[in-house]
Protein backbone atom coordinates (compact mmCIF):
# COMPACT_ATOMS: atom_id res chain seq x y z
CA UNK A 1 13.00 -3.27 16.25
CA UNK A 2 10.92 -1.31 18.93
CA UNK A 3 7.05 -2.66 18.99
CA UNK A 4 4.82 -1.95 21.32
CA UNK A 5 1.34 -2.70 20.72
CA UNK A 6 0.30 -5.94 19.19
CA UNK A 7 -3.29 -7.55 18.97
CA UNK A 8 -3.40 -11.76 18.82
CA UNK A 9 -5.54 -14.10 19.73
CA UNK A 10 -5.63 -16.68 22.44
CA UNK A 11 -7.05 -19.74 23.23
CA UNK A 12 -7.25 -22.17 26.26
CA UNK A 13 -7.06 -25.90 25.44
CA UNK A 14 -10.93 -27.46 25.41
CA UNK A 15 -11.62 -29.94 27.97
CA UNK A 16 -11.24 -33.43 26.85
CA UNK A 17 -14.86 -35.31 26.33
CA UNK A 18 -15.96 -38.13 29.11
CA UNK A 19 -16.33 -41.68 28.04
CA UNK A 20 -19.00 -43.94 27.53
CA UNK A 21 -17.94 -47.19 28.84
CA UNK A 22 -19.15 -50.27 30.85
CA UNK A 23 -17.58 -52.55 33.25
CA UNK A 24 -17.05 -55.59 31.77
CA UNK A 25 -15.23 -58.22 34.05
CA UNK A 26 -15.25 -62.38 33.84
CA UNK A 27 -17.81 -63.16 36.82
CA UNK A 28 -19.36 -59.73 37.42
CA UNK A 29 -22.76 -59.47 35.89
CA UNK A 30 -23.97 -56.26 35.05
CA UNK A 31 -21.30 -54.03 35.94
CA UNK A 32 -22.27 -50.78 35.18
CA UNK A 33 -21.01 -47.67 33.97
CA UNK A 34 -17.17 -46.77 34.40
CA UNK A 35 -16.23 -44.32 32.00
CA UNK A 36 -13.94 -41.70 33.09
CA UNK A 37 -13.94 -38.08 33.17
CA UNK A 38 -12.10 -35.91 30.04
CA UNK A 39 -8.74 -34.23 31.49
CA UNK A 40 -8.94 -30.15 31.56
CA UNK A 41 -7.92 -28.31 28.81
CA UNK A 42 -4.15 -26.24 29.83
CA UNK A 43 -4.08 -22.73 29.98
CA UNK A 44 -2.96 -19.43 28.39
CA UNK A 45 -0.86 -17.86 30.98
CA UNK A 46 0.96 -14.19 30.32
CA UNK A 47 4.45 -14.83 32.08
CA UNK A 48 6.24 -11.10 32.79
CA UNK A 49 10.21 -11.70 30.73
CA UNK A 50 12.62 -9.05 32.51
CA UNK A 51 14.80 -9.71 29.47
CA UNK A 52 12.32 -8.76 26.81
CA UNK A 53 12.29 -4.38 26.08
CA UNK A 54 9.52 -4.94 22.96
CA UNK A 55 6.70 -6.71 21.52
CA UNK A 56 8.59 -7.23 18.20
CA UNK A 57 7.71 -11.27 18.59
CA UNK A 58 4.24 -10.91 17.79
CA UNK A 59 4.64 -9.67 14.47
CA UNK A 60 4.80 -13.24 13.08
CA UNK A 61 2.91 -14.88 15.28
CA UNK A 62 -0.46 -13.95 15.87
CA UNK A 63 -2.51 -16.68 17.25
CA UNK A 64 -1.55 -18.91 20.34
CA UNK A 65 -4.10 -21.81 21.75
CA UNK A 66 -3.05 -24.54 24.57
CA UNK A 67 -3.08 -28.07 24.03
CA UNK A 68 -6.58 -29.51 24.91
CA UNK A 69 -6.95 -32.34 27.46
CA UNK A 70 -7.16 -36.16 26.99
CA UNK A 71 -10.42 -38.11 26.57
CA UNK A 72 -11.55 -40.45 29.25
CA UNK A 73 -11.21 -43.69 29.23
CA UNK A 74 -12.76 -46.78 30.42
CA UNK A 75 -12.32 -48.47 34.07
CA UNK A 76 -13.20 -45.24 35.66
CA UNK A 77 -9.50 -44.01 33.93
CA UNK A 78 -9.30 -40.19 33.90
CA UNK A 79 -7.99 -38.56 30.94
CA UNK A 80 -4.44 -36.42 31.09
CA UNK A 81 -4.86 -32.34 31.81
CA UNK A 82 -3.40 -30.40 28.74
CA UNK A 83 -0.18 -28.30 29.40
CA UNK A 84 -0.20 -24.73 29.93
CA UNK A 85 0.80 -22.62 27.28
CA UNK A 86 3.01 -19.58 28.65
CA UNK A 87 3.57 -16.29 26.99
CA UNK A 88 6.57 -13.97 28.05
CA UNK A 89 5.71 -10.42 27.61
CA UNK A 90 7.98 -6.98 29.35
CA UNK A 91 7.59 -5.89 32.08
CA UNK A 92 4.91 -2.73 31.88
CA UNK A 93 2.43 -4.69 28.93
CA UNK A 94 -1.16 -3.69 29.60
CA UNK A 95 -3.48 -6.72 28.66
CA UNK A 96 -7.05 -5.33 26.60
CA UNK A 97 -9.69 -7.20 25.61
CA UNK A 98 -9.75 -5.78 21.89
CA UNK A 99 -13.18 -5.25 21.38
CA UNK A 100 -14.11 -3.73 24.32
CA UNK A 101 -10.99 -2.39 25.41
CA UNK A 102 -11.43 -3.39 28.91
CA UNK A 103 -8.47 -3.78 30.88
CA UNK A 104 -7.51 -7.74 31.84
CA UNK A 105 -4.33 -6.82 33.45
CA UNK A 106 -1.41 -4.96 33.82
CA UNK A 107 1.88 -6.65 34.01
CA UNK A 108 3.99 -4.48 36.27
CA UNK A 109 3.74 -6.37 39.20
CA UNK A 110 1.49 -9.07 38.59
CA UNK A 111 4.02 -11.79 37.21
CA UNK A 112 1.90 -14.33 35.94
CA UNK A 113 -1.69 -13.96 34.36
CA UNK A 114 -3.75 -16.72 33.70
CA UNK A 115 -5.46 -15.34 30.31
CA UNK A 116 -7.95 -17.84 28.65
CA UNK A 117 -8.52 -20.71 31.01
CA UNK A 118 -8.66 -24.47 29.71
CA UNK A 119 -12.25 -25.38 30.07
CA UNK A 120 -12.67 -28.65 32.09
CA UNK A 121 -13.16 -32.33 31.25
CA UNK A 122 -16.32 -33.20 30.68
CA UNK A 123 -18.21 -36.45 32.58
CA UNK A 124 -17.62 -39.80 31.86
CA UNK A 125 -21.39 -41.57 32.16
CA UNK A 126 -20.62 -43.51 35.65
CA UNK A 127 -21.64 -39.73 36.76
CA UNK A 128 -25.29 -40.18 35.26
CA UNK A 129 -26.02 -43.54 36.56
CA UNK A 130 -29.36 -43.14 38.87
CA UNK A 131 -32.13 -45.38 40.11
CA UNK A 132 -33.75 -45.57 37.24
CA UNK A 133 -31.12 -44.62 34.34
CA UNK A 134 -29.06 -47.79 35.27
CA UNK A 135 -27.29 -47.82 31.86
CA UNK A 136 -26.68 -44.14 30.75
CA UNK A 137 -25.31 -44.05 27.74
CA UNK A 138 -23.51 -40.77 27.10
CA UNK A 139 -21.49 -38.26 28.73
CA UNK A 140 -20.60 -34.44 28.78
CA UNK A 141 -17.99 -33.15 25.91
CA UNK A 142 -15.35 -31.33 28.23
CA UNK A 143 -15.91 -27.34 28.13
CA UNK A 144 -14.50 -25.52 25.58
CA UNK A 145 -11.18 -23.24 26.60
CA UNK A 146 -11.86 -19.47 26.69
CA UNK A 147 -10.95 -17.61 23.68
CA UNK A 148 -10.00 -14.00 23.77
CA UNK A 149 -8.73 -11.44 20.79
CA UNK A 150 -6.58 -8.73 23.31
CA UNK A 151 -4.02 -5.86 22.41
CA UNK A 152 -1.21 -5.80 24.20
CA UNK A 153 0.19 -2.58 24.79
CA UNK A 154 3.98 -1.73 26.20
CA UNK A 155 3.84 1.00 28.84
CA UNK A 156 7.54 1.43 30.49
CA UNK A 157 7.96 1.61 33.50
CA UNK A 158 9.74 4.82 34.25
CA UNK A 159 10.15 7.17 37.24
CA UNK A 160 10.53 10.20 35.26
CA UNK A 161 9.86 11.08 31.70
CA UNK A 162 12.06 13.59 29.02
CA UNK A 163 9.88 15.39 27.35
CA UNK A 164 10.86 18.26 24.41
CA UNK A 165 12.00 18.67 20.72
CA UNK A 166 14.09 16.74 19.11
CA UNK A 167 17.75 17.74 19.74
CA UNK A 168 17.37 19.36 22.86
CA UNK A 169 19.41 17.54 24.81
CA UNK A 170 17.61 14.82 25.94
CA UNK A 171 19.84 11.92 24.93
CA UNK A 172 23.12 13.82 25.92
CA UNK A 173 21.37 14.67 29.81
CA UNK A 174 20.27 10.93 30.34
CA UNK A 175 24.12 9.75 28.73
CA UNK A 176 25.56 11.78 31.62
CA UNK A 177 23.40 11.03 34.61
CA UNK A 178 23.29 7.42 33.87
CA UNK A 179 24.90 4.08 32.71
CA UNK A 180 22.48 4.34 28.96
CA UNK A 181 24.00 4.73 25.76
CA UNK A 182 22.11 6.21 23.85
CA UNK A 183 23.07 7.90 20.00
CA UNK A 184 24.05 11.60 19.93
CA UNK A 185 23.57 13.22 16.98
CA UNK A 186 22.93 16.85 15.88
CA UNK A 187 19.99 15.88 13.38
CA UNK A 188 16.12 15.47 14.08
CA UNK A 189 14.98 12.44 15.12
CA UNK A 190 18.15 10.84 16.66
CA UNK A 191 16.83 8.90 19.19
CA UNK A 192 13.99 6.30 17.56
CA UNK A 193 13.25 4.20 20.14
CA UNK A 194 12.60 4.75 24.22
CA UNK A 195 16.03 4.56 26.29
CA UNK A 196 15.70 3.70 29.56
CA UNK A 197 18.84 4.74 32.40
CA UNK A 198 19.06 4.44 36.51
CA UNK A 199 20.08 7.27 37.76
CA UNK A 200 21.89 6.70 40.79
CA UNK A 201 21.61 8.48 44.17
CA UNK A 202 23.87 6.63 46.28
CA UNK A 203 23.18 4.42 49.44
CA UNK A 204 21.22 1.65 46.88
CA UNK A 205 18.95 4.94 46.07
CA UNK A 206 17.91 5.08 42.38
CA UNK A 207 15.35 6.08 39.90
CA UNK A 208 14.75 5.09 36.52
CA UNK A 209 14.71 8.01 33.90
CA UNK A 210 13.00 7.16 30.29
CA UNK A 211 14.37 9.58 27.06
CA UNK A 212 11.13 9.62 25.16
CA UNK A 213 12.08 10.63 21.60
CA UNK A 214 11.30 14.27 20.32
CA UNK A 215 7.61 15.71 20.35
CA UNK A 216 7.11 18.17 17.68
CA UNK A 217 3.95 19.97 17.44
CA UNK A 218 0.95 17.85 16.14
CA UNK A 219 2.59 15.14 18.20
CA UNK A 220 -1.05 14.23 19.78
CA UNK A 221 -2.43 13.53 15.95
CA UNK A 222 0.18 11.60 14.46
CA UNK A 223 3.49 14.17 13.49
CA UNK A 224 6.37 13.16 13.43
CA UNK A 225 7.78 10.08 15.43
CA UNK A 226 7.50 11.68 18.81
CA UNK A 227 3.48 10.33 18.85
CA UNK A 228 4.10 6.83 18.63
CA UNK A 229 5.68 7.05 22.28
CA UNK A 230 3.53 9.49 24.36
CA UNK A 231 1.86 6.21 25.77
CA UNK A 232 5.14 5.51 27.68
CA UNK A 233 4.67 9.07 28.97
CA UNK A 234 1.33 8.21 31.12
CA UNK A 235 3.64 5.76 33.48
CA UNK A 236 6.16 8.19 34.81
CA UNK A 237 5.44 10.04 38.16
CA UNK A 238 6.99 13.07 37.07
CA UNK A 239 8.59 15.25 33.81
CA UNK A 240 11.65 16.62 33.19
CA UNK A 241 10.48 19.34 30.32
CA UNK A 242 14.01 20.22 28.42
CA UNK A 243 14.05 23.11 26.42
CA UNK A 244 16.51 24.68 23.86
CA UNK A 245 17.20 27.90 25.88
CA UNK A 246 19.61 29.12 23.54
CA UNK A 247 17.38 28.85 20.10
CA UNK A 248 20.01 27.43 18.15
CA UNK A 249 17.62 25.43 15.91
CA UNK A 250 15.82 28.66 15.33
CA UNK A 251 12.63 28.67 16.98
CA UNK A 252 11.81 30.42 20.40
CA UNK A 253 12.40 28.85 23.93
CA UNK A 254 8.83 29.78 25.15
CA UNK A 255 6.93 29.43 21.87
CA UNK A 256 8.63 25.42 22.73
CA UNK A 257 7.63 24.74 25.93
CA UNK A 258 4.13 25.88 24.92
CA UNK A 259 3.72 23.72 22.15
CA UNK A 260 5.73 20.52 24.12
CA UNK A 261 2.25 20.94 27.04
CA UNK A 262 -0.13 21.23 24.49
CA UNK A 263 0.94 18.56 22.91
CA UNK A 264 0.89 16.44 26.03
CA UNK A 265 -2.48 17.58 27.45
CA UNK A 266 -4.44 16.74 23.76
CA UNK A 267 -3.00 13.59 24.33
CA UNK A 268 -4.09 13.00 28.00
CA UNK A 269 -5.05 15.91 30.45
CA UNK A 270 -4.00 14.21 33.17
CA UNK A 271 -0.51 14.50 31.54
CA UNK A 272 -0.74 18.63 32.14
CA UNK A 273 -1.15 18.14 35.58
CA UNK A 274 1.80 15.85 36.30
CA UNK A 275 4.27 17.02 38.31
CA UNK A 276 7.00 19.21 35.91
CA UNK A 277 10.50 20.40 36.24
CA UNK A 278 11.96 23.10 33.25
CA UNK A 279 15.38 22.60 32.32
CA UNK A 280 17.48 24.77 29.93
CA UNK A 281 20.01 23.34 28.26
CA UNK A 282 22.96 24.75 26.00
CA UNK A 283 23.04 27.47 28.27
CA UNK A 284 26.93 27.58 26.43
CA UNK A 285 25.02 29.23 23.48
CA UNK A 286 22.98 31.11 24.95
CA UNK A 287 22.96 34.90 25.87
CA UNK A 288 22.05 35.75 29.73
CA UNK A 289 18.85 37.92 29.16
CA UNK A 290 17.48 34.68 27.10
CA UNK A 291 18.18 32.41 30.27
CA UNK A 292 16.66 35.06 32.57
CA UNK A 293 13.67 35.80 30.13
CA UNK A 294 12.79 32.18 30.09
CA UNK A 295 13.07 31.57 33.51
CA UNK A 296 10.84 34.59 34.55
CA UNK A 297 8.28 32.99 31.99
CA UNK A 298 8.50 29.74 33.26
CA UNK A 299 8.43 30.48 36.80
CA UNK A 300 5.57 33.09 36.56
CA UNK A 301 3.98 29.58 35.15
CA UNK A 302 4.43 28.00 38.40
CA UNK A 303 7.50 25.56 37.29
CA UNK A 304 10.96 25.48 38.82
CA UNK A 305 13.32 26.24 36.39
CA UNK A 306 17.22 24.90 36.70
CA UNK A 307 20.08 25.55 33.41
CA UNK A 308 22.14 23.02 32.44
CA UNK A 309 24.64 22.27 29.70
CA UNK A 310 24.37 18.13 29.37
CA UNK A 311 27.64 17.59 27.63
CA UNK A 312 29.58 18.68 29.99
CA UNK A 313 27.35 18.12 32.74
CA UNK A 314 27.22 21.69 33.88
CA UNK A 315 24.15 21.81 36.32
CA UNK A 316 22.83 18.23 35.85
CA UNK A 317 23.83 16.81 39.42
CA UNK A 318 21.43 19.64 40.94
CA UNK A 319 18.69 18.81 38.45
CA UNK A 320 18.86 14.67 39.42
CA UNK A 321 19.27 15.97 43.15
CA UNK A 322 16.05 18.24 42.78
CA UNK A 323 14.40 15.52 41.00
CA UNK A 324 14.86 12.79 43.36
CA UNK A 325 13.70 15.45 46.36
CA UNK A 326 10.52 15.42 44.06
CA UNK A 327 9.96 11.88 43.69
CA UNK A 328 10.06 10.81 47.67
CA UNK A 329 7.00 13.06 47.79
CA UNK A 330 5.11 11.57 45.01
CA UNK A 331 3.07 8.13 44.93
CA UNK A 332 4.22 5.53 42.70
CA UNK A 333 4.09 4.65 39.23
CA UNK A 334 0.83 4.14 37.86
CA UNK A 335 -0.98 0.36 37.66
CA UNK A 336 -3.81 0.26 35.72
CA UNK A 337 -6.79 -1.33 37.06
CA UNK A 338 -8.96 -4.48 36.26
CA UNK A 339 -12.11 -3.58 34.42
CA UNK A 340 -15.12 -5.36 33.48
CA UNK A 341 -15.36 -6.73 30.13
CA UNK A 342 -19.06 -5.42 28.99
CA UNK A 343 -22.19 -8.78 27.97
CA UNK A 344 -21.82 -7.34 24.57
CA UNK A 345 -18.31 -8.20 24.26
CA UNK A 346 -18.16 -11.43 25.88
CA UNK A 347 -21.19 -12.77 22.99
CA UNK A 348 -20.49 -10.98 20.14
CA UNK A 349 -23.31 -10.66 17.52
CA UNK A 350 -21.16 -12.70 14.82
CA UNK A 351 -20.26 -15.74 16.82
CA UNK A 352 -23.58 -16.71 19.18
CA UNK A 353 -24.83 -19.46 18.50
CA UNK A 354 -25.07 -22.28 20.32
CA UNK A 355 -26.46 -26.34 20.15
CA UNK A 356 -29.00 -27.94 22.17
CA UNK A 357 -29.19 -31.80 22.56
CA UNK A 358 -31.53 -34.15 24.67
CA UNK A 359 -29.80 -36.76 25.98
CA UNK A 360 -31.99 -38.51 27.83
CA UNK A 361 -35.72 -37.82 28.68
CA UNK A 362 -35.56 -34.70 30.48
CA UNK A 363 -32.35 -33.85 30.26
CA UNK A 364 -30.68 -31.47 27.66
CA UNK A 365 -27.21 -30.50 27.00
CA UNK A 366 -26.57 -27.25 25.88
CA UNK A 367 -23.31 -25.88 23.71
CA UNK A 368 -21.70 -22.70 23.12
CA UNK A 369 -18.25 -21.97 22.73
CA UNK A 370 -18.74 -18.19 24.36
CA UNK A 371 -20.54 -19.90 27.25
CA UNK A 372 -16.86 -19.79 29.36
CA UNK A 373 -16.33 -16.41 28.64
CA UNK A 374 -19.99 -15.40 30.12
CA UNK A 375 -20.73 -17.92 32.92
CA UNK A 376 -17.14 -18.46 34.50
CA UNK A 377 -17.24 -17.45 38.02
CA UNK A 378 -20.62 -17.97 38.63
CA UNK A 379 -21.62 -19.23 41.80
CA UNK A 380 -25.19 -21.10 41.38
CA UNK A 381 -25.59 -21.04 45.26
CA UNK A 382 -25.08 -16.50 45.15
CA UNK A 383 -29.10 -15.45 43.79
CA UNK A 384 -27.54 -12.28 42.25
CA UNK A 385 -25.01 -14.84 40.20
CA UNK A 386 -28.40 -16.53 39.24
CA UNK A 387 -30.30 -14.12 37.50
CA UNK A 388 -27.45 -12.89 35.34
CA UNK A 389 -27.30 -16.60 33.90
CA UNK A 390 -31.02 -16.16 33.45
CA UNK A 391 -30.72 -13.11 31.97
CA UNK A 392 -27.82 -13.97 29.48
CA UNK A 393 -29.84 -17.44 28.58
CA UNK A 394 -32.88 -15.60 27.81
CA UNK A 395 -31.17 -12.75 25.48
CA UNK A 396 -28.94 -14.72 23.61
CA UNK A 397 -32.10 -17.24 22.82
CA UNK A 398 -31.19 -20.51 24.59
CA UNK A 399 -34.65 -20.62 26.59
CA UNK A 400 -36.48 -19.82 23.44
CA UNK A 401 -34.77 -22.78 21.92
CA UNK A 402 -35.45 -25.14 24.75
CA UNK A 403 -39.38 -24.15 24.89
CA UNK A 404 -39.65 -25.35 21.25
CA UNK A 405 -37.72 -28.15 22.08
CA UNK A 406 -40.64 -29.32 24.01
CA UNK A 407 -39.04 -29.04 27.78
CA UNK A 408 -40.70 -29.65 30.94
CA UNK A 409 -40.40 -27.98 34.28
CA UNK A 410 -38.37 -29.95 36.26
CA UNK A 411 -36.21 -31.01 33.62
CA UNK A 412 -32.27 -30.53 33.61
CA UNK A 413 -30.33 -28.44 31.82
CA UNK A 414 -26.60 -28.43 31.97
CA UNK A 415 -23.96 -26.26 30.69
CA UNK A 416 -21.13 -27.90 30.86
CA UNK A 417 -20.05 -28.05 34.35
CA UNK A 418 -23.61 -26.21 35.47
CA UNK A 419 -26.77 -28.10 35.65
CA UNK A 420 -29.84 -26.82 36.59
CA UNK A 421 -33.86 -27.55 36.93
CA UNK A 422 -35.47 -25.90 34.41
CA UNK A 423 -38.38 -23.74 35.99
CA UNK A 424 -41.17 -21.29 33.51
């Protein structure tokens, strides 16, 4: 079965907790703190499958989290890093955070993308042994792992795109030009599924050519089949726009090709101003002054026009040789960039709360699960870094919490693996 979108949720593994633990040796007096640090949680890494066409395998499964890391231990013993959890996905999947629909990545040519990160081990308490706290006794919980809900959406990666009806001629063109297979029929709604063929030009020269099944008009709001797979349109650098010149399923050539570009630009402008070749097919059936009055139409529109009868390939080496002329001209096939997943997003209103303990005198841990999500990458040494933390802490109600909790200036506040002085 042909899927491609899916939506699941992903988790990296949480950073194992430090250790409270003492020295305690025959002989040695006194021998201080030595518990180790938690091992980092493993990751969530999106691992590009050259093997895999679909999404169909997250139907079933719909939630994937990576194995935390190991507790510390005593004698200053670390604890074991949790193993990364990898997820193949095709070639061509766009990563979105779901909420805000932000783009995370694209896998075309990125191969590996490192998703939710493991949050890291937290400190044993021989970190927190000072002057005058000579027996600390507790130590960070490791960091939780990021957690993410994204869609994952399947754009192919194609060179050029067949666009038009439904038994046009698009199957039978790409059957003949090259090595795919796909079914032939004379019925609407043959081809169900994108088929993909390299067309080749000789001298290791190729392009990849996508059939997208048939467009009927309405496509753009959800009639018939054809919009399911307009996404897989967006990718190609160019469109092959195949049109029954001869009318043989009883509607008109032009009134066709009108509705086909409608259909596309509702569905994305940019699609309308894609680079477009018009080709006729079942020319057999059709009478010369239709071929000629479509072609005047089409190239008073601005399009080249070329006949062609698939089946028996009458006219389809010029088209391919036309087409590839086009391509070495054009820039290549769209990557979608990174974009910045918006505050709101990253601490949703449902999930923000968060726990504040104290320690030690003047010193309070605070805990969030969404505080990875919000404060990774910052650099506490970049002043611009700074006063988004500050601005984050204060809107989401952490400093609020820690005024009632009586704290001092000068008194440290950590977050996980950030600690700061706390200054009114």
């Amino acid at each position: 079965m042909f899927v491609d979108i899916a939506k699941i949720k992903i988790k990296g593994g949480d950073g194992g907790a430090g250790a409270v633990a003492f020295h305690r040796e025959k002989y040695v007096a006194a021998g201080g703190p030595d518990g180790g640090d938690g091992g980092k949680g493993g990751d969530v890494v999106f691992v590009v499958d050259d093997n895999l066409a679909t999404l169909a395998d997250f139907r079933y499964k719909r939630k994937y989290s990576a194995p935390n890391g190991e507790g510390g231990k005593g004698g200053r013993c670390n604890g074991k890093k949790g193993q990364d959890l990898e997820i193949k996905v095709p070639r061509g999947t766009i990563i979105r955070e779901a909420n805000s629909k932000a783009v995370m990545a694209d896998m075309s040519k990125t191969e590996r993308f490192v998703a939710a990160k493991g949050g890291k081990g937290g400190w044993g308490n021989m970190h927190f042994a000072t002057s005058t706290r000579q027996v600390p006794r507790f130590a960070k919980p490791g960091v939780p792992g990021e957690e993410w809900e994204v869609s994952l959406e399947l754009k192919l990666l194609a060179d050029v795109g067949l666009v038009g009806y439904p038994s046009v001629g698009k199957s039978s063109l790409i059957s003949v030009v090259s090595q795919a297979k796909p079914k032939i029929g004379d019925y609407h709604f043959t081809t169900l599924v994108p088929n993909l063929g390299v067309v080749s030009m000789g001298e290791g020269n190729s392009f990849v050519l996508a059939d997208i099944p048939g467009l009927i008009e309405g496509a753009s709001e959800g009639v018939g089949l054809g919009h399911q797979f307009l996404r897989h349109v967006e990718r190609c650098r160019m469109l092959i726009h195949i049109v029954d010149v001869s009318g043989s399923e009883g509607r008109n050539p032009i009134d066709d090709f009108e509705k086909i570009n409608e259909e596309l630009k509702k569905f994305n402008p940019d699609l309308a101003e894609r680079p477009m070749i018009v080709a006729g097919n079942k020319i057999d059936m059709a009478e010369p002054e239709q071929i000629e009055e479509f072609k005047k139409y089409v190239n008073d529109k601005g399009y080249e026009y070329y006949s062609i009868c698939a089946p028996i390939m009458e006219g389809t080496k010029e088209l391919m040789n036309v087409t590839w002329n086009m391509l070495k001209e054009l820039p290549p096939i769209k990557e979608y960039d990174v974009e910045e997943i918006p505050l709101e997003s990253l601490i949703p209103e449902d999930d923000n709360s968060f726990k504040i303990t104290q320690e030690d005198e003047g010193y309070y841990l605070v805990e969030a699960k969404w505080f990875p999500r919000v404060l990774k990458g910052i650099d506490v040494t970049d002043y611009e870094a700074l006063q988004y933390m500050q601005r984050v802490l204060e809107k989401s109600g952490v400093f609020d919490a820690l005024r009632e909790k009586g704290i001092q200036e000068g008194d440290i506040v950590s977050l996980y693996d950030i600690e700061f002085e706390y200054i009114p």
